[in-house]
PDB file of N, CA and C in Angstrom:
ATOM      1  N   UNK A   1      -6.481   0.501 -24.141  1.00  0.00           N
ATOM      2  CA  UNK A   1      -6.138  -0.679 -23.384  1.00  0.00           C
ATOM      3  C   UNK A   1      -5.908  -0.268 -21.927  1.00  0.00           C
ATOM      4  N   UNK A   2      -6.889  -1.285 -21.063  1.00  0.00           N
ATOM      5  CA  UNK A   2      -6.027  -0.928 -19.673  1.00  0.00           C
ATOM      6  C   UNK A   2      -4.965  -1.206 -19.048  1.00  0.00           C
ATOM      7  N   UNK A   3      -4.106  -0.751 -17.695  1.00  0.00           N
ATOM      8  CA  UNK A   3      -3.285  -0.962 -17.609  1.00  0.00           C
ATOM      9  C   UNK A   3      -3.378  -2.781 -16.486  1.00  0.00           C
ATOM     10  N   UNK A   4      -2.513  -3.298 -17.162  1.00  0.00           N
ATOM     11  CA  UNK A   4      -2.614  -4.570 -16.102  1.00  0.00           C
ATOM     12  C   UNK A   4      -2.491  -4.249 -14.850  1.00  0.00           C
ATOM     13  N   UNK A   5      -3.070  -4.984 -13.537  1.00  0.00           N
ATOM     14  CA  UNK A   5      -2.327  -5.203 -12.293  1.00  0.00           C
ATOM     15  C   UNK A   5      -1.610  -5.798 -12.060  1.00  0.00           C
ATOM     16  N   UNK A   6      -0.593  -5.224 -11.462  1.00  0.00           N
ATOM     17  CA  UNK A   6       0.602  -5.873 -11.459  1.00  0.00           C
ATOM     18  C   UNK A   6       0.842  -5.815  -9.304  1.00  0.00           C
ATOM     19  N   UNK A   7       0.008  -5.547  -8.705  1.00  0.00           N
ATOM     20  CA  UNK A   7       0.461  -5.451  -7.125  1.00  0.00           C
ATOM     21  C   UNK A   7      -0.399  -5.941  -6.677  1.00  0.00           C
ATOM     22  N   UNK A   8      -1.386  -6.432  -7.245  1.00  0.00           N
ATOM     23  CA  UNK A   8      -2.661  -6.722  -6.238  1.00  0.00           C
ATOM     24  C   UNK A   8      -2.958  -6.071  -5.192  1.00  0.00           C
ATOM     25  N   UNK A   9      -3.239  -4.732  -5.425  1.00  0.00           N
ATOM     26  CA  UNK A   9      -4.027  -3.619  -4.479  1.00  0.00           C
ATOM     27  C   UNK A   9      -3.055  -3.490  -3.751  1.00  0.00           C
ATOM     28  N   UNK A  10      -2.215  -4.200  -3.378  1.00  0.00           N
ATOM     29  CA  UNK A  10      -1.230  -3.550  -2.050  1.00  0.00           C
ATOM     30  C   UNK A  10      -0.220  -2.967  -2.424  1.00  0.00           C
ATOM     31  N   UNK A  11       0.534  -1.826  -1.872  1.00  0.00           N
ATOM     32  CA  UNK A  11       1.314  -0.601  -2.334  1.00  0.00           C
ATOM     33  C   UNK A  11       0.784   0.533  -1.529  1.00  0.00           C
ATOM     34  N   UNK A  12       2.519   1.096  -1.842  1.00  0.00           N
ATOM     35  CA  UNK A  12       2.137   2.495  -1.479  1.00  0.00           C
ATOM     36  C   UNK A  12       2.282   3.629  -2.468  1.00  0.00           C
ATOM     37  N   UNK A  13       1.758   4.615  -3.125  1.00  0.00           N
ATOM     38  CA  UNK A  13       2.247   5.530  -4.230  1.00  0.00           C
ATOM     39  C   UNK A  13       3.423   6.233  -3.573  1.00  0.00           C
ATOM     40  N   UNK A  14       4.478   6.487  -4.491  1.00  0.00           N
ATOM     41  CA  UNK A  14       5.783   7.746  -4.161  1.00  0.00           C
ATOM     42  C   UNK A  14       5.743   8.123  -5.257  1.00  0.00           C
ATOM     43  N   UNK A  15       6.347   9.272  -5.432  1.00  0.00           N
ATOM     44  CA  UNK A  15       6.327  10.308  -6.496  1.00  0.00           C
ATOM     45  C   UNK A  15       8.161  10.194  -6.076  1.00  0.00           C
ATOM     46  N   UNK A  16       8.508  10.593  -7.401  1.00  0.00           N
ATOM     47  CA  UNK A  16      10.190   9.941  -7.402  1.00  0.00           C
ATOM     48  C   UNK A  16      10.582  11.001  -8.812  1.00  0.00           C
ATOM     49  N   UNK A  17      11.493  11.892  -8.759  1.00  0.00           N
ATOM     50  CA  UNK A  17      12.266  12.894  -9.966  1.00  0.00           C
ATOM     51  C   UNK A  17      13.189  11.933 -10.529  1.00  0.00           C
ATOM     52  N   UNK A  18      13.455  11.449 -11.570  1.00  0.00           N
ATOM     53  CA  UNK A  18      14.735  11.003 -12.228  1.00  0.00           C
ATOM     54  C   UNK A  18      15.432  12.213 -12.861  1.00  0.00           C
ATOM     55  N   UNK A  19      16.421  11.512 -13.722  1.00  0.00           N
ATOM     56  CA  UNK A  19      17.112  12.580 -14.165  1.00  0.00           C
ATOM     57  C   UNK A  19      16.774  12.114 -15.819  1.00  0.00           C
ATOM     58  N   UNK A  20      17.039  12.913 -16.935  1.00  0.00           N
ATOM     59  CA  UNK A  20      16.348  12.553 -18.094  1.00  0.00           C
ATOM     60  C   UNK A  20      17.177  11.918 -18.722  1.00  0.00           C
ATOM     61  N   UNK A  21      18.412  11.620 -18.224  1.00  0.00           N
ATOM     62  CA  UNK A  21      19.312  10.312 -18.652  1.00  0.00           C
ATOM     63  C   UNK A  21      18.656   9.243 -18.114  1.00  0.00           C
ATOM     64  N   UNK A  22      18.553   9.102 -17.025  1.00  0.00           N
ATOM     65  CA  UNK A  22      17.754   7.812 -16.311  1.00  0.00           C
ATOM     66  C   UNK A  22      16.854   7.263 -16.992  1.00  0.00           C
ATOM     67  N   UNK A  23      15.736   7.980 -17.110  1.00  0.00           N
ATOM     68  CA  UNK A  23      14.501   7.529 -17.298  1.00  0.00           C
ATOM     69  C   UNK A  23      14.813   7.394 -18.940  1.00  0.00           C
ATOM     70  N   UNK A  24      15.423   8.000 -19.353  1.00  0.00           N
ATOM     71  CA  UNK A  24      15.900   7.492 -20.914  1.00  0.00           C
ATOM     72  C   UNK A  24      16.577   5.703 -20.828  1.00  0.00           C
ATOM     73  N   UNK A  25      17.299   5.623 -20.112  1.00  0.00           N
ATOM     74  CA  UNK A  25      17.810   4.114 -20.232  1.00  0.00           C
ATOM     75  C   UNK A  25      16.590   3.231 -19.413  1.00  0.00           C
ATOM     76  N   UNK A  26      16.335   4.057 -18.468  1.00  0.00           N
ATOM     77  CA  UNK A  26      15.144   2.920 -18.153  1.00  0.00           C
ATOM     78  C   UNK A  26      13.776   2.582 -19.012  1.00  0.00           C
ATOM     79  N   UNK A  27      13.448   3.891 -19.638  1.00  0.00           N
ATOM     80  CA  UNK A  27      12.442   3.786 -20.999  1.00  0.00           C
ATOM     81  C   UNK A  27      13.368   2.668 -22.158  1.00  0.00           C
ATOM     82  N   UNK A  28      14.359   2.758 -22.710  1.00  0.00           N
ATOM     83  CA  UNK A  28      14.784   1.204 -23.173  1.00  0.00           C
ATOM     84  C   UNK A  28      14.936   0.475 -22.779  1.00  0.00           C
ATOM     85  N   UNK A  29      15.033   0.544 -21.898  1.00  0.00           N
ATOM     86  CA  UNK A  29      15.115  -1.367 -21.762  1.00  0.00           C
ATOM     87  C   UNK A  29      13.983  -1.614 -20.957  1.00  0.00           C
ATOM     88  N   UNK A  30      13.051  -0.825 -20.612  1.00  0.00           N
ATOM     89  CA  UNK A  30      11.382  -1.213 -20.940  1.00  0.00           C
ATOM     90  C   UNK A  30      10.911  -1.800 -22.041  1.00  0.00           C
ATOM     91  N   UNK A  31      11.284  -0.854 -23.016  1.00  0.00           N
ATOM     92  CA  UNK A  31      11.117  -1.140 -24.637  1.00  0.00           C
ATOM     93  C   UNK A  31      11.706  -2.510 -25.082  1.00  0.00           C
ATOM     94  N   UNK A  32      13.175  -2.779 -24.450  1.00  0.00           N
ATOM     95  CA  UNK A  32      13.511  -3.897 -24.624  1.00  0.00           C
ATOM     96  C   UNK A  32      13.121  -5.120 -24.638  1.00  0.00           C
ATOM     97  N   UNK A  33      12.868  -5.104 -22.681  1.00  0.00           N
ATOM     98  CA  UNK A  33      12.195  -6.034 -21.937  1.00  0.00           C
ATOM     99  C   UNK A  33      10.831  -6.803 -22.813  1.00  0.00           C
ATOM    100  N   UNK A  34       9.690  -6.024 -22.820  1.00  0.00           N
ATOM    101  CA  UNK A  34       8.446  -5.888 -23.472  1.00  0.00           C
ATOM    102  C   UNK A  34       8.707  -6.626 -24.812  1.00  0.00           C
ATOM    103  N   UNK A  35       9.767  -6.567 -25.369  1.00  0.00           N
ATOM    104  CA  UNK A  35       9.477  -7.473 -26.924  1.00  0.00           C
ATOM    105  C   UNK A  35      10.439  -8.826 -26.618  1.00  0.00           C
ATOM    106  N   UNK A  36      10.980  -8.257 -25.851  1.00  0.00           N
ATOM    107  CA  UNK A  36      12.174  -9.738 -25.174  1.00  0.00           C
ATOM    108  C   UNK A  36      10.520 -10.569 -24.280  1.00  0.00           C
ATOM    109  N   UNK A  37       9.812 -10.285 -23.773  1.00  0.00           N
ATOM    110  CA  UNK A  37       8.914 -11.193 -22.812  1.00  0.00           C
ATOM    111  C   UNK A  37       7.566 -11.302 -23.183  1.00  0.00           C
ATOM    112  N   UNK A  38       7.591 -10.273 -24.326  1.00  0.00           N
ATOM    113  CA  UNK A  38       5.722 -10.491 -24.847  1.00  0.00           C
ATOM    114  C   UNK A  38       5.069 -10.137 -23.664  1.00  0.00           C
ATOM    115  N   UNK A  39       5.091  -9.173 -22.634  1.00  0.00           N
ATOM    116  CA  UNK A  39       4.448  -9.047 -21.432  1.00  0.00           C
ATOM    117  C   UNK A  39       5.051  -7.028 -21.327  1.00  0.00           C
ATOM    118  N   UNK A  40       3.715  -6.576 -21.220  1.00  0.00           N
ATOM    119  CA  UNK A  40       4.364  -4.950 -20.609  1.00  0.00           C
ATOM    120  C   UNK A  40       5.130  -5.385 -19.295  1.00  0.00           C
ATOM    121  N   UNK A  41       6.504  -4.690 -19.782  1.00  0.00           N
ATOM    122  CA  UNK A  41       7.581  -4.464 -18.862  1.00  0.00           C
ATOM    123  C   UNK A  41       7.947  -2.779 -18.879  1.00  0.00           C
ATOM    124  N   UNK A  42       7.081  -1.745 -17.358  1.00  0.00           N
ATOM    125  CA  UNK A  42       7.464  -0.366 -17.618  1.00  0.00           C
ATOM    126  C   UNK A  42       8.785  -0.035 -16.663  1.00  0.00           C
ATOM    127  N   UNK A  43       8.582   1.055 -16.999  1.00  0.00           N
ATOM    128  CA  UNK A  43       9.307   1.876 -16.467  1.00  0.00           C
ATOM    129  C   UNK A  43       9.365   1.411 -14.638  1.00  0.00           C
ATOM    130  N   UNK A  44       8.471   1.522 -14.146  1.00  0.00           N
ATOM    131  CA  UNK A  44       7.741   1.143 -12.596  1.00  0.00           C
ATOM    132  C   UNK A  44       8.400   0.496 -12.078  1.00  0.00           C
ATOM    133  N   UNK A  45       8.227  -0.810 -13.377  1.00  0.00           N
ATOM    134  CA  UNK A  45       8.641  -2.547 -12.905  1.00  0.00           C
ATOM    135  C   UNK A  45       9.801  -2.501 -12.882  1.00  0.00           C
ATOM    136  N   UNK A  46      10.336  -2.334 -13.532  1.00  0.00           N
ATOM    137  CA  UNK A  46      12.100  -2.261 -13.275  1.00  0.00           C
ATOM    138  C   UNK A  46      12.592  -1.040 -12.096  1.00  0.00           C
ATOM    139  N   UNK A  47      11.770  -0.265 -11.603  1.00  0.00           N
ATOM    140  CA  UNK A  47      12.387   0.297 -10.766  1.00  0.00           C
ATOM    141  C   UNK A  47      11.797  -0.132  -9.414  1.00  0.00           C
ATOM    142  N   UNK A  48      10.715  -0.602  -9.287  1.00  0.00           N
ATOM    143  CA  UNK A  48      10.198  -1.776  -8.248  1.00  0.00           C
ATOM    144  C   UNK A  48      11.499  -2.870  -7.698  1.00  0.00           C
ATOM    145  N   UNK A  49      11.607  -3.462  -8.906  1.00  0.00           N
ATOM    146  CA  UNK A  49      12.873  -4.661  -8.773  1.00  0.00           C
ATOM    147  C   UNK A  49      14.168  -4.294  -8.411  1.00  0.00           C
ATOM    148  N   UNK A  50      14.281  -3.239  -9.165  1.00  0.00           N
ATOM    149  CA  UNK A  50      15.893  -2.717  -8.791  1.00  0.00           C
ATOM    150  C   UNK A  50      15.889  -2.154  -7.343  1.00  0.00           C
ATOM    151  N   UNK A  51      14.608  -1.799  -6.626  1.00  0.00           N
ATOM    152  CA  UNK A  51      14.374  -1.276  -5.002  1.00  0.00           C
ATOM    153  C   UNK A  51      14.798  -2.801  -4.281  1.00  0.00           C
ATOM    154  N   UNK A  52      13.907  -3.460  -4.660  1.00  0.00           N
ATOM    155  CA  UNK A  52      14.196  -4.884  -4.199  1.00  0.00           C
ATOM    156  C   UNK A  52      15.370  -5.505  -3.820  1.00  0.00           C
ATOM    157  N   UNK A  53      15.809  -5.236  -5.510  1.00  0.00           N
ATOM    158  CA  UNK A  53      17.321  -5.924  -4.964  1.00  0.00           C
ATOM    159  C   UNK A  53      18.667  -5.141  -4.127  1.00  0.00           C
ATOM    160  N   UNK A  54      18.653  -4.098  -4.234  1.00  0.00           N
ATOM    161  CA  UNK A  54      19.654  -3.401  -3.494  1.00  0.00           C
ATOM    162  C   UNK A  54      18.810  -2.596  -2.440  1.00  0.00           C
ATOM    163  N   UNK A  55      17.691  -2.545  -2.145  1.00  0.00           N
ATOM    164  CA  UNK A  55      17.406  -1.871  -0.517  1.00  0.00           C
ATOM    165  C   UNK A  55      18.312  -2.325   0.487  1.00  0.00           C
ATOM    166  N   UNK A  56      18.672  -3.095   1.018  1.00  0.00           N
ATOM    167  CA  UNK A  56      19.123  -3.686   1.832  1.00  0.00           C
ATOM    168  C   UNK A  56      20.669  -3.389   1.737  1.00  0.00           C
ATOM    169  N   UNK A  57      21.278  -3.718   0.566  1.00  0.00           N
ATOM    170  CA  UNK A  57      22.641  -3.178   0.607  1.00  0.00           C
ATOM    171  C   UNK A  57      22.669  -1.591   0.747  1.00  0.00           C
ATOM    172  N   UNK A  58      21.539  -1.206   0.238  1.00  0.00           N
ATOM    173  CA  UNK A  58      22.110  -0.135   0.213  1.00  0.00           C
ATOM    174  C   UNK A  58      21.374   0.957   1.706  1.00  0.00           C
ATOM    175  N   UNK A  59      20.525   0.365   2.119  1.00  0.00           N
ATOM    176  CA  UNK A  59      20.731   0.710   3.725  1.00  0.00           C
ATOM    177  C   UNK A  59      21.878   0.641   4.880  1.00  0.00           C
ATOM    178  N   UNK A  60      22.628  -0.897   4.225  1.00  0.00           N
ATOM    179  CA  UNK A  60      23.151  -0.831   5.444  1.00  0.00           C
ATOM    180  C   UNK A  60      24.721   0.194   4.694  1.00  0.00           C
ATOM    181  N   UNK A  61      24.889   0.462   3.642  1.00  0.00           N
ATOM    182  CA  UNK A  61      26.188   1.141   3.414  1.00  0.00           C
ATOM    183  C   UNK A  61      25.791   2.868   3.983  1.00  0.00           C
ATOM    184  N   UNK A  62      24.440   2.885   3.909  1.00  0.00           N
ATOM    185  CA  UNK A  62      24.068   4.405   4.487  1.00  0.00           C
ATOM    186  C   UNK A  62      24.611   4.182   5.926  1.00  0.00           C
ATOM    187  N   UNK A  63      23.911   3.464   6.493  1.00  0.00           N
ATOM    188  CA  UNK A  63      24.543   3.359   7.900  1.00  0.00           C
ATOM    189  C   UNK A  63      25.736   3.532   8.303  1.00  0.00           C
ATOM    190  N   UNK A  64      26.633   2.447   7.429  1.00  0.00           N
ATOM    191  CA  UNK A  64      28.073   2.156   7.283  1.00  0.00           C
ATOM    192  C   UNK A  64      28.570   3.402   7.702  1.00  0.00           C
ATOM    193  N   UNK A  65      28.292   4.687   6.578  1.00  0.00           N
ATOM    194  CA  UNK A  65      28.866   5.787   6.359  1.00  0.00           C
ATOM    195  C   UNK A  65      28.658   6.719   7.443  1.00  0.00           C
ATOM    196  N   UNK A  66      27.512   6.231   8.122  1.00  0.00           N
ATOM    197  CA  UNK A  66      27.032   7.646   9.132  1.00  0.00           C
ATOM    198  C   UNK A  66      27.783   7.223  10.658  1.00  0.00           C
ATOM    199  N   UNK A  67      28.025   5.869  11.016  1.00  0.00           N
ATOM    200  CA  UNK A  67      28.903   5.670  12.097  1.00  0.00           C
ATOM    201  C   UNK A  67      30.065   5.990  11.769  1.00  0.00           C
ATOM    202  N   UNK A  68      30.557   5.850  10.487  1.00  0.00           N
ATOM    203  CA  UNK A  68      31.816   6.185  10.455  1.00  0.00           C
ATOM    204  C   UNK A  68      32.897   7.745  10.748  1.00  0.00           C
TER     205      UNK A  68
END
């Protein structure tokens, strides 16, 4: 089976180390996701989303810390 598109060509590749706890909870609740939505939900996608939602907080607390 191939893999769906999920970006429509636009992206950039990063290469990213987890730790093997991480990618263990994020491999379940991939596993989760996927039978909860009838739709492949990987590893990627949830770490796509989770960039999404806290980039921003968590830029500006970097900042926060470096004027301080």
């Amino acid at each position: 089976m191939s893999r769906p598109t999920k970006l429509g060509g636009e992206g950039k590749m990063f290469s990213l180390m987890l730790r093997k706890r991480q990618h263990q909870i994020l491999l379940n609740k991939s596993d989760e996701l996927t039978r909860l939505t009838n739709k492949q939900v990987s590893v990627a996608d949830i770490v796509r989303l989770c960039v999404d939602i806290h980039m921003e907080k968590t830029c500006e607390e970097i900042e926060r810390r470096h004027r301080a």
